[in-house]
PDB file of N, CA and C in Angstrom:
ATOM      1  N   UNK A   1      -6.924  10.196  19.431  1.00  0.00           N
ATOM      2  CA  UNK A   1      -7.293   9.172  18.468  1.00  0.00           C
ATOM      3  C   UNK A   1      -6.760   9.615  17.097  1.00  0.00           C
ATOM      4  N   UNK A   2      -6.405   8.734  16.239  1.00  0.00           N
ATOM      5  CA  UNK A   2      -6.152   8.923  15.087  1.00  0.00           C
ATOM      6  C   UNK A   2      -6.611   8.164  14.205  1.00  0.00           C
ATOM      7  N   UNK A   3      -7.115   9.126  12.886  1.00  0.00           N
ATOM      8  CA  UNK A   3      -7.884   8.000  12.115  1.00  0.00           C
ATOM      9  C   UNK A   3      -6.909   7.767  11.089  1.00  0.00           C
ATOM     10  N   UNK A   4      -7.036   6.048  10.020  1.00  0.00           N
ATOM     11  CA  UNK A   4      -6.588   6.041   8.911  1.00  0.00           C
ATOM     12  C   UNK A   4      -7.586   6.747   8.295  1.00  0.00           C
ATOM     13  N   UNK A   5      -7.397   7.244   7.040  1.00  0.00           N
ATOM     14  CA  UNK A   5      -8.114   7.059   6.034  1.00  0.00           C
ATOM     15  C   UNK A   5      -7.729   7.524   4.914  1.00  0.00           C
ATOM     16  N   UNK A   6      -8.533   6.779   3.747  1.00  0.00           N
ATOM     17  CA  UNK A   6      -8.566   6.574   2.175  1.00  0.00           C
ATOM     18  C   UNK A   6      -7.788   7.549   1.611  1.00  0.00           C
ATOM     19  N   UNK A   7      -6.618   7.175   0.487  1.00  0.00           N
ATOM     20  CA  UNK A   7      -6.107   8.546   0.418  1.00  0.00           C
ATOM     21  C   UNK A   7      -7.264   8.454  -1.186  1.00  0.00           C
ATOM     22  N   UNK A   8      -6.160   9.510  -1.810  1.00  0.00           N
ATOM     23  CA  UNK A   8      -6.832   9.699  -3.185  1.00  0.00           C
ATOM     24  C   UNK A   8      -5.609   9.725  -3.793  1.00  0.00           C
ATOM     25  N   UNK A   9      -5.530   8.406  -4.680  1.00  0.00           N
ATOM     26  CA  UNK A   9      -4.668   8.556  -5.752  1.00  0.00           C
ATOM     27  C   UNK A   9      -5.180   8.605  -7.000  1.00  0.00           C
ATOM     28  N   UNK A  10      -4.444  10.074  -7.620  1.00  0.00           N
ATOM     29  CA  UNK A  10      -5.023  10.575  -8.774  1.00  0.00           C
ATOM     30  C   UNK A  10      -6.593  11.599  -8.876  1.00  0.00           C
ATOM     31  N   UNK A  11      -6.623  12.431  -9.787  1.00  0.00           N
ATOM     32  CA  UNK A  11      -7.465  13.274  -9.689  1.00  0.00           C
ATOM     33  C   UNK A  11      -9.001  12.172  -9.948  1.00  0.00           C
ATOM     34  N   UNK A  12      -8.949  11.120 -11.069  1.00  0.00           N
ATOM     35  CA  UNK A  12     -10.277  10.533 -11.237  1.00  0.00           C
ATOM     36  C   UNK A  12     -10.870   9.429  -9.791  1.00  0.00           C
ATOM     37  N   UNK A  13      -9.409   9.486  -9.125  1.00  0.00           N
ATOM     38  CA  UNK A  13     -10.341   8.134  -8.027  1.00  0.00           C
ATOM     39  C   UNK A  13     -11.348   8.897  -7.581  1.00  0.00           C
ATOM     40  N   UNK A  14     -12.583   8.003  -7.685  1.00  0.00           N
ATOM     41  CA  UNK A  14     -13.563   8.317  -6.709  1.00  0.00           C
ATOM     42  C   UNK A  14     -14.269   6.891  -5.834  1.00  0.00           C
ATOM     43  N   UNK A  15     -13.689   5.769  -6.084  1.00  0.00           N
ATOM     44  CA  UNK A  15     -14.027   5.177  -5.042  1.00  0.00           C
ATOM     45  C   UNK A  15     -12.670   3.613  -5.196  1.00  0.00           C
ATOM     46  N   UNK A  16     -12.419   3.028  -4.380  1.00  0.00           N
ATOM     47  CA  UNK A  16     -11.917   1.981  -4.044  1.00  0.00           C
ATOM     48  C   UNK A  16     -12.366   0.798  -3.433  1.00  0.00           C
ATOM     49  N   UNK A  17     -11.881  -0.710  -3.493  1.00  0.00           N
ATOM     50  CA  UNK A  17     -12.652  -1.485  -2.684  1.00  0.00           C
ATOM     51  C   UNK A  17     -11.331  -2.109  -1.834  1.00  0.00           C
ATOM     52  N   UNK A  18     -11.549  -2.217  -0.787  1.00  0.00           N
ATOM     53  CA  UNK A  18     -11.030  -3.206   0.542  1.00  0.00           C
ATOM     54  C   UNK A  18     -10.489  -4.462   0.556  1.00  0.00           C
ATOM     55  N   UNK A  19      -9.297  -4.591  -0.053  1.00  0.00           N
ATOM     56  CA  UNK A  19      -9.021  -5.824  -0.196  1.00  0.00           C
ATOM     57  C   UNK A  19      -8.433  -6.765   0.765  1.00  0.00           C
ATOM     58  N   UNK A  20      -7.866  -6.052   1.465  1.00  0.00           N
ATOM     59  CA  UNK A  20      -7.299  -6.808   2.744  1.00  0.00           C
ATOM     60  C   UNK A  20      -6.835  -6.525   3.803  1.00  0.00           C
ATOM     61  N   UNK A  21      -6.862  -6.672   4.895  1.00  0.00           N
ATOM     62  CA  UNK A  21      -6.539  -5.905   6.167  1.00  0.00           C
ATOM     63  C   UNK A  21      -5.351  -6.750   6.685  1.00  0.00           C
ATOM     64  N   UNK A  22      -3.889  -6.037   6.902  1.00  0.00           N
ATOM     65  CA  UNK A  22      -2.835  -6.485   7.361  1.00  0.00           C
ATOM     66  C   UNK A  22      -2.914  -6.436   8.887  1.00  0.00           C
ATOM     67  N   UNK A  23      -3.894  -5.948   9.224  1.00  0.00           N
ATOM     68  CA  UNK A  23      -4.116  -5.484  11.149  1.00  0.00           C
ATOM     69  C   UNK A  23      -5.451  -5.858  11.871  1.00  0.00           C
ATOM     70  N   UNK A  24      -5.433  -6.426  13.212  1.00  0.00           N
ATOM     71  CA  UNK A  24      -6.233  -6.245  13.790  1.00  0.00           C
ATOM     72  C   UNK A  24      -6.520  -5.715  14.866  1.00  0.00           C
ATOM     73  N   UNK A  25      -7.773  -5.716  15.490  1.00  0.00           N
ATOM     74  CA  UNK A  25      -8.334  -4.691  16.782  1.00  0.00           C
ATOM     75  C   UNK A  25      -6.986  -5.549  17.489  1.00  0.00           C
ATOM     76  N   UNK A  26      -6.638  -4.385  18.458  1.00  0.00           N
ATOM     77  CA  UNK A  26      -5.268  -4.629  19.299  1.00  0.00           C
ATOM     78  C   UNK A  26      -3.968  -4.479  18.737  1.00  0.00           C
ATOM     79  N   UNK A  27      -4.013  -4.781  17.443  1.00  0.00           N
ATOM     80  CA  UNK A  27      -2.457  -4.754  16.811  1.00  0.00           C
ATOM     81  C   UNK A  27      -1.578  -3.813  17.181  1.00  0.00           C
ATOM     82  N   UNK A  28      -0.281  -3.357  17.886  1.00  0.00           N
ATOM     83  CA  UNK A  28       0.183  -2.600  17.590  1.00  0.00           C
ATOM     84  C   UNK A  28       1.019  -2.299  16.360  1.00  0.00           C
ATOM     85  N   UNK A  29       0.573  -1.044  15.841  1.00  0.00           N
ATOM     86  CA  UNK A  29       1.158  -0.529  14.367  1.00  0.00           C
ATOM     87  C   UNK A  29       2.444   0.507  14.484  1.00  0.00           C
ATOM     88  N   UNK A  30       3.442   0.725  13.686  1.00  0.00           N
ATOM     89  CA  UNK A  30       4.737   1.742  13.466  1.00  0.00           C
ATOM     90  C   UNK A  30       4.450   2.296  12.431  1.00  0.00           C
ATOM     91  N   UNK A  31       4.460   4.001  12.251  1.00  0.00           N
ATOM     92  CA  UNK A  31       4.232   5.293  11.162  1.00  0.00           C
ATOM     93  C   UNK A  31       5.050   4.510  10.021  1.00  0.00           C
ATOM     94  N   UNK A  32       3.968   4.166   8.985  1.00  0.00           N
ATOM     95  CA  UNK A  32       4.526   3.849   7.899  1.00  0.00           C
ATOM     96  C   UNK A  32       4.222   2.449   7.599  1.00  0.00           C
ATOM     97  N   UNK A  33       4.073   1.527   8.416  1.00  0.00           N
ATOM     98  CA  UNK A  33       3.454   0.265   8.021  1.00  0.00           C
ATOM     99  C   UNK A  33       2.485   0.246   7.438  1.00  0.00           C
ATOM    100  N   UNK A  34       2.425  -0.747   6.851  1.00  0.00           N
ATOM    101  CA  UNK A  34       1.215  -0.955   5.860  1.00  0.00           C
ATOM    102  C   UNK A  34      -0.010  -1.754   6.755  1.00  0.00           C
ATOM    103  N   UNK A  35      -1.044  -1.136   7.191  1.00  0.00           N
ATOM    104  CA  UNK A  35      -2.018  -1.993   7.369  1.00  0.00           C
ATOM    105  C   UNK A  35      -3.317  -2.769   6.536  1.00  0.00           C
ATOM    106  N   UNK A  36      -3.694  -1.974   5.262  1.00  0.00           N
ATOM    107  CA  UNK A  36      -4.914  -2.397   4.641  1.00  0.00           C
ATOM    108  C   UNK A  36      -4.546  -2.587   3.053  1.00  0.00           C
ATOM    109  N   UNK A  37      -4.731  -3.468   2.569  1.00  0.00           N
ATOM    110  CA  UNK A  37      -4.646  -3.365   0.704  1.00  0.00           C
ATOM    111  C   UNK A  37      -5.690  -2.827   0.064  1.00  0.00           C
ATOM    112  N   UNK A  38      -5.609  -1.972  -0.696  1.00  0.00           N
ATOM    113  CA  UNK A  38      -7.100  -0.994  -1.440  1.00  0.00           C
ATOM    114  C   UNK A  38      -7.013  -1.540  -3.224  1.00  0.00           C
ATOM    115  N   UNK A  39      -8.057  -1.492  -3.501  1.00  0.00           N
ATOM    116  CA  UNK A  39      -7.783  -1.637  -5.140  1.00  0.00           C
ATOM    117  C   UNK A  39      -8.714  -0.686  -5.987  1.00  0.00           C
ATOM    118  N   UNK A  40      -7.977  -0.418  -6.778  1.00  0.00           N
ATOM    119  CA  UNK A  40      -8.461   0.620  -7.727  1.00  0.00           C
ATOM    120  C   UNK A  40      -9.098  -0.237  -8.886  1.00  0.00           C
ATOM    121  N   UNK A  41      -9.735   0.666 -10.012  1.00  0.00           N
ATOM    122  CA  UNK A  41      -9.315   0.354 -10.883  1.00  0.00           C
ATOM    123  C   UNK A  41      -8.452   0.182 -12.086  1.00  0.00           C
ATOM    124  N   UNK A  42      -7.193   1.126 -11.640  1.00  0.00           N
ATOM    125  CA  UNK A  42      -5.767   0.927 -12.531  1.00  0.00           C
ATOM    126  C   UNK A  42      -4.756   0.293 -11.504  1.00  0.00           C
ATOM    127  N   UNK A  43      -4.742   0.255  -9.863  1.00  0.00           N
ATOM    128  CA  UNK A  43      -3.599  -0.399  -9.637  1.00  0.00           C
ATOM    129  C   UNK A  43      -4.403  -0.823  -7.910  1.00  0.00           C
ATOM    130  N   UNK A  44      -3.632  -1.669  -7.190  1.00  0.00           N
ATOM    131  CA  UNK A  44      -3.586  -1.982  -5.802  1.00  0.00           C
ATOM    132  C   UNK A  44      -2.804  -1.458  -5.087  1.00  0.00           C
ATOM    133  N   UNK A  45      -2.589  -0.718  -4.293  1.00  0.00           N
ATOM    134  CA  UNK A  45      -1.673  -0.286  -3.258  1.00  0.00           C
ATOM    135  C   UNK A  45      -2.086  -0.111  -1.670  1.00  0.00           C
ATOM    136  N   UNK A  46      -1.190  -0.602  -0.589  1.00  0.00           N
ATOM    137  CA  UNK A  46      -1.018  -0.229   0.385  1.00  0.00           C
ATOM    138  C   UNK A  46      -1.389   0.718   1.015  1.00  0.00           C
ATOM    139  N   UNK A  47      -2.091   0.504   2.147  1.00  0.00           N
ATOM    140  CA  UNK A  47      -2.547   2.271   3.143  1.00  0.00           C
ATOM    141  C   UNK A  47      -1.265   1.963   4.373  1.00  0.00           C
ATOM    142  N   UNK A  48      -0.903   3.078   4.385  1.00  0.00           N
ATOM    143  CA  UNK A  48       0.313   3.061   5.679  1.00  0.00           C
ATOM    144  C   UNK A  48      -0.238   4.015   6.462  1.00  0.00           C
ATOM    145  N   UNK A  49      -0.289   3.173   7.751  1.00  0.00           N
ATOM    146  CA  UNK A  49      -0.127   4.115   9.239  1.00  0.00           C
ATOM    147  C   UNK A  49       0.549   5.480   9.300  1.00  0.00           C
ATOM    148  N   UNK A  50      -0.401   6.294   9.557  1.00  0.00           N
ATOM    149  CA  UNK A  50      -0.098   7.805   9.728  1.00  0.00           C
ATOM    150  C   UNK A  50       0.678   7.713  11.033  1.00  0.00           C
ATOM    151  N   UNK A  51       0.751   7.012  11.823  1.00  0.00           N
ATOM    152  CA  UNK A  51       1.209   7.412  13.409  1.00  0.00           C
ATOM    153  C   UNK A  51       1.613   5.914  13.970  1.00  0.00           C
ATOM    154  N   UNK A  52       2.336   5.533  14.771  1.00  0.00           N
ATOM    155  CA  UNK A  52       2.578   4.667  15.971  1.00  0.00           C
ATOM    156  C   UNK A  52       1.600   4.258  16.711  1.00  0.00           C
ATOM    157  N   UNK A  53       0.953   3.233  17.221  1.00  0.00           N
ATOM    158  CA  UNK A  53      -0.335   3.308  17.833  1.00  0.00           C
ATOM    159  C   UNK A  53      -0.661   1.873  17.801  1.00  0.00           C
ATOM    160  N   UNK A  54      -2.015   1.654  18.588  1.00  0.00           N
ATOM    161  CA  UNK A  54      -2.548   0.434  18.689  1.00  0.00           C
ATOM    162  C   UNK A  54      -3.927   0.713  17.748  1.00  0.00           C
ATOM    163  N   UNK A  55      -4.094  -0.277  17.111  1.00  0.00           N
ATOM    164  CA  UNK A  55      -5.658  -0.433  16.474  1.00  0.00           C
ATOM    165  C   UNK A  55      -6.887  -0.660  17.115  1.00  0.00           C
ATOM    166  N   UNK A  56      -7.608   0.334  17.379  1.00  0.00           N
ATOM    167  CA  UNK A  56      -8.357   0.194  17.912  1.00  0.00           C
ATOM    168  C   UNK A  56     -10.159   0.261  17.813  1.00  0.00           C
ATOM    169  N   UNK A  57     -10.301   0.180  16.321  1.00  0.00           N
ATOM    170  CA  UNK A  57     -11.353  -0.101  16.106  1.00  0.00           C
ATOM    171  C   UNK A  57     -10.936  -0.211  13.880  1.00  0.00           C
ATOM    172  N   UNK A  58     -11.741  -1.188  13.588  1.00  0.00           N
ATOM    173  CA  UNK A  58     -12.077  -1.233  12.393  1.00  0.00           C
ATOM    174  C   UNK A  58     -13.259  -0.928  11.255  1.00  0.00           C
ATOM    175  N   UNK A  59     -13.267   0.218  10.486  1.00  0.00           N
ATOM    176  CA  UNK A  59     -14.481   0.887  10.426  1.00  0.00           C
ATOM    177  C   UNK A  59     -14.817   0.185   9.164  1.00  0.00           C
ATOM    178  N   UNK A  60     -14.435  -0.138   8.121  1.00  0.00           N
ATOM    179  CA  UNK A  60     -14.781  -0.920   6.923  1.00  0.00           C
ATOM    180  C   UNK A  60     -14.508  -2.179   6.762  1.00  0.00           C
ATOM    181  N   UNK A  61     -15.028  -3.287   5.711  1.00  0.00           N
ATOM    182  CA  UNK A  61     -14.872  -4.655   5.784  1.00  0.00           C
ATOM    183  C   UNK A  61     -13.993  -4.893   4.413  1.00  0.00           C
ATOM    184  N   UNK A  62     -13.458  -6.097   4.363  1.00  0.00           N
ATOM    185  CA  UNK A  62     -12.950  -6.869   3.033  1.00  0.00           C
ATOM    186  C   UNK A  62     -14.020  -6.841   2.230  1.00  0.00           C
ATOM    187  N   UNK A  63     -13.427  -6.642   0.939  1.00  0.00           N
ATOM    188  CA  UNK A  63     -14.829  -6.169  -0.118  1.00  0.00           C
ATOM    189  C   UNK A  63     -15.838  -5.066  -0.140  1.00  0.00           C
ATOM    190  N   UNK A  64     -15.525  -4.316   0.664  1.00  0.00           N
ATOM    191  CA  UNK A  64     -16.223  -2.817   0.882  1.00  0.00           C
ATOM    192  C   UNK A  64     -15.673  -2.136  -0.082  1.00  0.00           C
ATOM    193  N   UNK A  65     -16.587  -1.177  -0.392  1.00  0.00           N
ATOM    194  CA  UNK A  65     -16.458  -0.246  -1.271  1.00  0.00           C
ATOM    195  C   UNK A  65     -16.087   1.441  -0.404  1.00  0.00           C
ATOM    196  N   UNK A  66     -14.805   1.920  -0.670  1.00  0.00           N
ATOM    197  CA  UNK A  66     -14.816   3.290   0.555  1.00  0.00           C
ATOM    198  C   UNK A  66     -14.000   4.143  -0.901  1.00  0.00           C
ATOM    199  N   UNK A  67     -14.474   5.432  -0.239  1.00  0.00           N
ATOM    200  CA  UNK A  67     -14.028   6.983  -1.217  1.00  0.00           C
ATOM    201  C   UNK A  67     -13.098   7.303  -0.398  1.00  0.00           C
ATOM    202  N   UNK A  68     -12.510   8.305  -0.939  1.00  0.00           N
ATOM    203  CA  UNK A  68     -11.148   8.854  -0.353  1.00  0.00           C
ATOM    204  C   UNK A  68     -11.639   9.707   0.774  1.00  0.00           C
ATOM    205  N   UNK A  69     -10.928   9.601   1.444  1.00  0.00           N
ATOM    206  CA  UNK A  69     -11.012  10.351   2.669  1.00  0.00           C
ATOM    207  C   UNK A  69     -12.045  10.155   3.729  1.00  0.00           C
ATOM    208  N   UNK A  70     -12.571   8.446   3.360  1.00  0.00           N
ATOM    209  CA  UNK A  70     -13.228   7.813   4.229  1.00  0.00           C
ATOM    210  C   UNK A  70     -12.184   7.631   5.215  1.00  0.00           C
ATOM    211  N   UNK A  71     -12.697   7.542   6.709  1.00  0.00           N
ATOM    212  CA  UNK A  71     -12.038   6.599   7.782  1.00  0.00           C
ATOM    213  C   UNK A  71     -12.130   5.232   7.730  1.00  0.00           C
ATOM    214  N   UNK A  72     -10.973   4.482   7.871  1.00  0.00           N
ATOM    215  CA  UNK A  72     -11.586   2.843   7.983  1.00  0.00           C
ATOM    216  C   UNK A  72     -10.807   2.148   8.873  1.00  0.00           C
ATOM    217  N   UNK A  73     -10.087   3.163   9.714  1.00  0.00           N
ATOM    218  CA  UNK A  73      -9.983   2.330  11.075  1.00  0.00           C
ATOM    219  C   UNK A  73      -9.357   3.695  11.620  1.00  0.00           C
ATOM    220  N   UNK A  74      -9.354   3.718  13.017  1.00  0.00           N
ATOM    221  CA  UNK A  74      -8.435   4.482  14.154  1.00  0.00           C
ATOM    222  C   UNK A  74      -7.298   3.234  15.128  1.00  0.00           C
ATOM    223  N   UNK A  75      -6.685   4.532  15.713  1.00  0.00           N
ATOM    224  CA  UNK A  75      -5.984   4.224  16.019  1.00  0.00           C
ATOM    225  C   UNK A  75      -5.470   4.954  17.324  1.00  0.00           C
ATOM    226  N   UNK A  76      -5.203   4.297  18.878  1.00  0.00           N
ATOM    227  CA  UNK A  76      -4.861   4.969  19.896  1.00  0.00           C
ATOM    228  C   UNK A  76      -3.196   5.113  20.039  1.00  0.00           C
ATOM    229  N   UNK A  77      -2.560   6.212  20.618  1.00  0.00           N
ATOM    230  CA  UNK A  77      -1.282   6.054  20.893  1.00  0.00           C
ATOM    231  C   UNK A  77      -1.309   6.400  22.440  1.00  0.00           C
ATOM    232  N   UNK A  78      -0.224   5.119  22.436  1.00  0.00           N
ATOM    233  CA  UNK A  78      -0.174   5.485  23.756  1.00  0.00           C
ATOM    234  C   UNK A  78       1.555   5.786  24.528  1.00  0.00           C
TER     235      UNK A  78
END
């Protein structure tokens, strides 16, 4: 299993909110795609797939609030 999760951009992030999910349960994903939009409060950026894989569970919602190095989805390879 592999998890996404939250990076940390910049030394002050300490939390982000969930703006949009490019993936769903089943999707298959490629290392480097973008699956989720995060927003800060100085900018929005992209979470990209650590690995090749299918989505297989979604751990946070649109409009959630997650810290870095939360999980907010996995991912199976098969």
């Amino acid at each position: 299993m592999t998890e996404i999760a939250v990076p940390r951009w910049g030394l002050t992030m300490e939390e982000a909110m969930l703006t949009a999910w490019h993936v769903s349960v089943g999707d298959e994903v490629t290392e480097g795609q973008a699956v989720a939009v995060l927003e800060t409060d100085k900018t929005e950026n992209d979470i990209e797939s650590p690995a090749t894989g299918r989505v297989v569970e979604l751990l946070a919602r649109v409009g959630q609030l997650v810290e870095p190095g939360q999980v907010i989805a996995l991912l199976t390879q098969e």
